[in-house]
N, C-alpha and C. Protein backbone atom coordinates (compact mmCIF):
# COMPACT_ATOMS: atom_id res chain seq x y z
N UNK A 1 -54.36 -73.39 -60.16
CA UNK A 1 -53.88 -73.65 -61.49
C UNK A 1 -54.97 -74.33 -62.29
N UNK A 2 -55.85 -73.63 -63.11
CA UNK A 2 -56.75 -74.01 -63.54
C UNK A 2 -57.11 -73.82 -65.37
N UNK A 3 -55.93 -72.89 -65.91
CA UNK A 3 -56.16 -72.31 -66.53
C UNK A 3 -54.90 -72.46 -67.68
N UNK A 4 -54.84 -72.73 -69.15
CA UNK A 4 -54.20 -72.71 -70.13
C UNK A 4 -53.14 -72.11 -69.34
N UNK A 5 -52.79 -70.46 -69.54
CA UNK A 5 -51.87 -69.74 -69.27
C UNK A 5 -51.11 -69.89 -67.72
N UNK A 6 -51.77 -70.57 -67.09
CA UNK A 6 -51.47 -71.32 -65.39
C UNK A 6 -50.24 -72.18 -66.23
N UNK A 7 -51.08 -73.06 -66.69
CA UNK A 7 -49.90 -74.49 -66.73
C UNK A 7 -48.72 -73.89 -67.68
N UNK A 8 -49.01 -72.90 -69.29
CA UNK A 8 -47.81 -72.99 -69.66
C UNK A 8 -46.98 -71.78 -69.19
N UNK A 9 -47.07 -70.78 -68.37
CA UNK A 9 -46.42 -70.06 -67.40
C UNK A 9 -45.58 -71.12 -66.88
N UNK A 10 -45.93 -71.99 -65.78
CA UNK A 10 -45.65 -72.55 -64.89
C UNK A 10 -44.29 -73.60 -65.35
N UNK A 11 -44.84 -73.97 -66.29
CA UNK A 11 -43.88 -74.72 -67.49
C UNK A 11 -42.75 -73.76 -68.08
N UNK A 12 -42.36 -72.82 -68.42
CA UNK A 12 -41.75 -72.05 -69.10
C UNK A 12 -40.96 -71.40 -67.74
N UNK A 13 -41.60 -71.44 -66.53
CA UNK A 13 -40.73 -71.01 -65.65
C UNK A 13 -39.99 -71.91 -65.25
N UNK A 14 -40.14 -73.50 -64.87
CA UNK A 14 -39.43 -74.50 -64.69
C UNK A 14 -38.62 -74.51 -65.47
N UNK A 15 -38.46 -74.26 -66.93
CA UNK A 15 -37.61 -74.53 -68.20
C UNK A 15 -36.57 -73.28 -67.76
N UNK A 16 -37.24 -71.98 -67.42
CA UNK A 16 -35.88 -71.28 -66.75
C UNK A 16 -35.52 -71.87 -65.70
N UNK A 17 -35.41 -72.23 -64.84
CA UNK A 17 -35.02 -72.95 -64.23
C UNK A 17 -33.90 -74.24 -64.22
N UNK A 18 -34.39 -74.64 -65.10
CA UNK A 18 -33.53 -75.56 -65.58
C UNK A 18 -32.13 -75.27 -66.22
N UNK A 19 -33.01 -74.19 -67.03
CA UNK A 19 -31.94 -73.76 -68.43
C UNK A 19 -30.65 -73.22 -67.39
N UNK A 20 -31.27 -72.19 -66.13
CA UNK A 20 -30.45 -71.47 -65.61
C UNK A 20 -29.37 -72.57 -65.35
N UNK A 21 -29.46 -73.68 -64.10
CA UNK A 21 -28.88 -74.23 -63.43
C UNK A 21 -28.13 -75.36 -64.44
N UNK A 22 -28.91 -75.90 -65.88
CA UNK A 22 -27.59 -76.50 -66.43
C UNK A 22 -26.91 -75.97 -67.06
N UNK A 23 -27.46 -74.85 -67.89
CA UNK A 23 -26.29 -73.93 -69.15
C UNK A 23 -26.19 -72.55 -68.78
N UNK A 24 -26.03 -72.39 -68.10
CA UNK A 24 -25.23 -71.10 -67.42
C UNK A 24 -24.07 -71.33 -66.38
N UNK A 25 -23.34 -70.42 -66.34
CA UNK A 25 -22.40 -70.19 -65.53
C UNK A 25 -22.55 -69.60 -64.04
N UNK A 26 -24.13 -69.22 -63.98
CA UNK A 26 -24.61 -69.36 -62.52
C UNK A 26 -24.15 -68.04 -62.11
N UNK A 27 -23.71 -67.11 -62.57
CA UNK A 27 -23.57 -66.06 -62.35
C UNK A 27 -24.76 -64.42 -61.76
N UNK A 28 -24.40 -63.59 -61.49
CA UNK A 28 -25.70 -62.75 -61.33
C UNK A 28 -26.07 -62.06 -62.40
N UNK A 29 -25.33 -61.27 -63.38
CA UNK A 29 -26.03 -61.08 -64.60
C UNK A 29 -26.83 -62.08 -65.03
N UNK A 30 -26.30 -63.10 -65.47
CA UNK A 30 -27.64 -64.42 -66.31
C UNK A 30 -28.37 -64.31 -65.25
N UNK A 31 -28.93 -64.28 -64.10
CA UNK A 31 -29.79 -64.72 -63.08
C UNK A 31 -30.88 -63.41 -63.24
N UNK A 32 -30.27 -62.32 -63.49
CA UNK A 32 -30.85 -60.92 -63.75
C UNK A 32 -31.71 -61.01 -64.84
N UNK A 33 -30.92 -61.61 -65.94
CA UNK A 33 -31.99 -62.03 -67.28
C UNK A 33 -32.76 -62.80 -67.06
N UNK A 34 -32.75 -64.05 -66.38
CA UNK A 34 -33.16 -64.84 -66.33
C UNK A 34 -34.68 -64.28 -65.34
N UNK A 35 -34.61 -63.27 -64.55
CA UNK A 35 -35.67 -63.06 -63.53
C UNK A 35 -36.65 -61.97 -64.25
N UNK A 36 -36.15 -61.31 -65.63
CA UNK A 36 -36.61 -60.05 -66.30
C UNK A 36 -37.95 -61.25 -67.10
N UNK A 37 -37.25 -62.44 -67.66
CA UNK A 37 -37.97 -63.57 -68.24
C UNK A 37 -38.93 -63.87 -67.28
N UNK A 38 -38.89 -64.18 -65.99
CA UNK A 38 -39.57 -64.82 -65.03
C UNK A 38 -40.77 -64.03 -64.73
N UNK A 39 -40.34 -62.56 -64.30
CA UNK A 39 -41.62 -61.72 -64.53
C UNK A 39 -42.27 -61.46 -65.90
N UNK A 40 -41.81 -61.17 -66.90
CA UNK A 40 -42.49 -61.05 -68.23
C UNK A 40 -43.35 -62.43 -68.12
N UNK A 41 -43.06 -63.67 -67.92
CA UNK A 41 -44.00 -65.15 -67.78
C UNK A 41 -45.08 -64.77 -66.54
N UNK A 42 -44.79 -63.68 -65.50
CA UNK A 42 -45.96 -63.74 -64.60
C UNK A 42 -46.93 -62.30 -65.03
N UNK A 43 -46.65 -61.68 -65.73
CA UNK A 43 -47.71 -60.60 -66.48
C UNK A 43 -48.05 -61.31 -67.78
N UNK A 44 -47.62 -62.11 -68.23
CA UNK A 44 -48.62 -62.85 -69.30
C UNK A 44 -49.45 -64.14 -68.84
N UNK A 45 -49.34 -64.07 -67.44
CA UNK A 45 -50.15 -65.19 -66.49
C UNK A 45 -51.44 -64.75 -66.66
N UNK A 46 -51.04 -63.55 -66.02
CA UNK A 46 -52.17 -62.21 -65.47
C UNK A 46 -53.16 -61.95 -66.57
N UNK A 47 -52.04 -61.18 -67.60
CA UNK A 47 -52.96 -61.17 -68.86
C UNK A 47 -53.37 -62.16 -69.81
N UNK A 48 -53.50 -63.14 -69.90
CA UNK A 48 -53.92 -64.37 -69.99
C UNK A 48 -55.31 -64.59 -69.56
N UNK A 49 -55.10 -64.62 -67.80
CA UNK A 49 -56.21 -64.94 -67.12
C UNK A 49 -57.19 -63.81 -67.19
N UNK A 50 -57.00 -62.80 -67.83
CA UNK A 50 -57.74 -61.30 -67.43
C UNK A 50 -58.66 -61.22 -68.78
N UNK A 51 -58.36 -62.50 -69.75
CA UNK A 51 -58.62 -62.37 -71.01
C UNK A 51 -58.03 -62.27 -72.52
N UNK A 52 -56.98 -61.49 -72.13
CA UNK A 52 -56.58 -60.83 -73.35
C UNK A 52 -55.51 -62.29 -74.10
N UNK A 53 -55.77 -63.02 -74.62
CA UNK A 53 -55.18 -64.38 -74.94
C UNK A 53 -53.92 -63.95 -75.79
N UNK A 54 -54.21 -62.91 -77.10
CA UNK A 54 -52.98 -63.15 -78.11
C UNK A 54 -51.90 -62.28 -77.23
N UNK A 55 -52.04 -61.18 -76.36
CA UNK A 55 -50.95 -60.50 -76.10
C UNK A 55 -50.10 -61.27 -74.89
N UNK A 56 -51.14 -62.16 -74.18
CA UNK A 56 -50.28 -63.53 -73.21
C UNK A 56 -49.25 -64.08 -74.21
N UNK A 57 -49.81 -64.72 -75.18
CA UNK A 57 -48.90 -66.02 -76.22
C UNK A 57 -47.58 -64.88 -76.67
N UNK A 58 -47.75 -64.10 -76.95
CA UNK A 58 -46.79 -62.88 -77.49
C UNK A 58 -46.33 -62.70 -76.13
N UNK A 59 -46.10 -62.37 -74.97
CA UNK A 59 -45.32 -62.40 -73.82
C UNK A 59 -44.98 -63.57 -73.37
N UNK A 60 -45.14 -64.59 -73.56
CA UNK A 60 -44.74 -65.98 -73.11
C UNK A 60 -43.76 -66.29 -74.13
N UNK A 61 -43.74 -66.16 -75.64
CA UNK A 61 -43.12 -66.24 -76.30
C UNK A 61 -41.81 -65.55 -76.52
N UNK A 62 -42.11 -63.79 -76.36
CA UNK A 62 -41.14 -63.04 -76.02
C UNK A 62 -39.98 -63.62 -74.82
N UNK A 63 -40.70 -63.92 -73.67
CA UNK A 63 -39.81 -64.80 -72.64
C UNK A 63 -39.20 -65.83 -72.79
N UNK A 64 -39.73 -66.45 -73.46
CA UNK A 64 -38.80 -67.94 -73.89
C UNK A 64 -37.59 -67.17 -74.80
N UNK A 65 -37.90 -66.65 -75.75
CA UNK A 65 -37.37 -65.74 -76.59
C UNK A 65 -35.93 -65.57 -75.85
N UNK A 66 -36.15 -64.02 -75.12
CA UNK A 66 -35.34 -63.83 -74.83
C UNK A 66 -34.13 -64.42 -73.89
N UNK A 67 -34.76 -65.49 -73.30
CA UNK A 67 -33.91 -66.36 -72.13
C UNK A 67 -33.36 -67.16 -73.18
N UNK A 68 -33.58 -67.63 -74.14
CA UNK A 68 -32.64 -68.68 -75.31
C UNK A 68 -31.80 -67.52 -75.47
N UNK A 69 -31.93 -66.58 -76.15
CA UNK A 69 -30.88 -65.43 -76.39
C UNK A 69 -29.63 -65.49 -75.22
N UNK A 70 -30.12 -65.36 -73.93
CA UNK A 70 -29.18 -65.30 -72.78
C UNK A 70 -28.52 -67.00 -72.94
N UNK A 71 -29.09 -67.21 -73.06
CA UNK A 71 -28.33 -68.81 -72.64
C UNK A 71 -27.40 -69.12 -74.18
N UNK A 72 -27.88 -68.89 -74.68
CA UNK A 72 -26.96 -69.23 -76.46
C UNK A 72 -26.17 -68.17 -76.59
N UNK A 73 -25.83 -66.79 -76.09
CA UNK A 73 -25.33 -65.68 -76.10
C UNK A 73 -23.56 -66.36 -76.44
N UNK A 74 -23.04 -65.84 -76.54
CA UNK A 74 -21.40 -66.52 -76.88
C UNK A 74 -20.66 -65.44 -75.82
N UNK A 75 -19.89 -66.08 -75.22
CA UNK A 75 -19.34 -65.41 -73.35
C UNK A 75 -18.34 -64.93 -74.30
N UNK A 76 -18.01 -63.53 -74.01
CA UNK A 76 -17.11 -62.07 -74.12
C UNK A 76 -15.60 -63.11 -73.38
């Protein structure tokens, strides 16, 4: 872990983490979203470290993104 996109990956995955286990219902759908987020945060690790900086921040962002969506979603 040496690297910008190291630490805030790493950070954004703990925050799922979190998010999962206090504001969810712990279910396997949210866990499904929640893991679509988890990989989208480990290909903007990748691409991050590979160089390509703005399309990391734009996938890290997208991921946070979409996991607030899941967690703020209003239950059917």
């Amino acid at each position: 872990m040496g690297t910008l996109f190291d630490f805030l990956t790493v950070a954004s995955f703990f925050g799922l983490v979190i998010a999962f286990l206090v504001w969810t219902e712990r279910d396997r759908r949210t866990l499904l979203h929640f893991t679509i987020s988890g990989v989208v945060l480990a290909v903007a690790n990748q691409t991050g470290n590979a160089g390509y900086s703005a399309l990391a921040f734009i996938l890290i962002a997208a991921a946070v993104a979409y996991a607030a969506v899941v967690v703020l979603r209003p239950e059917s």
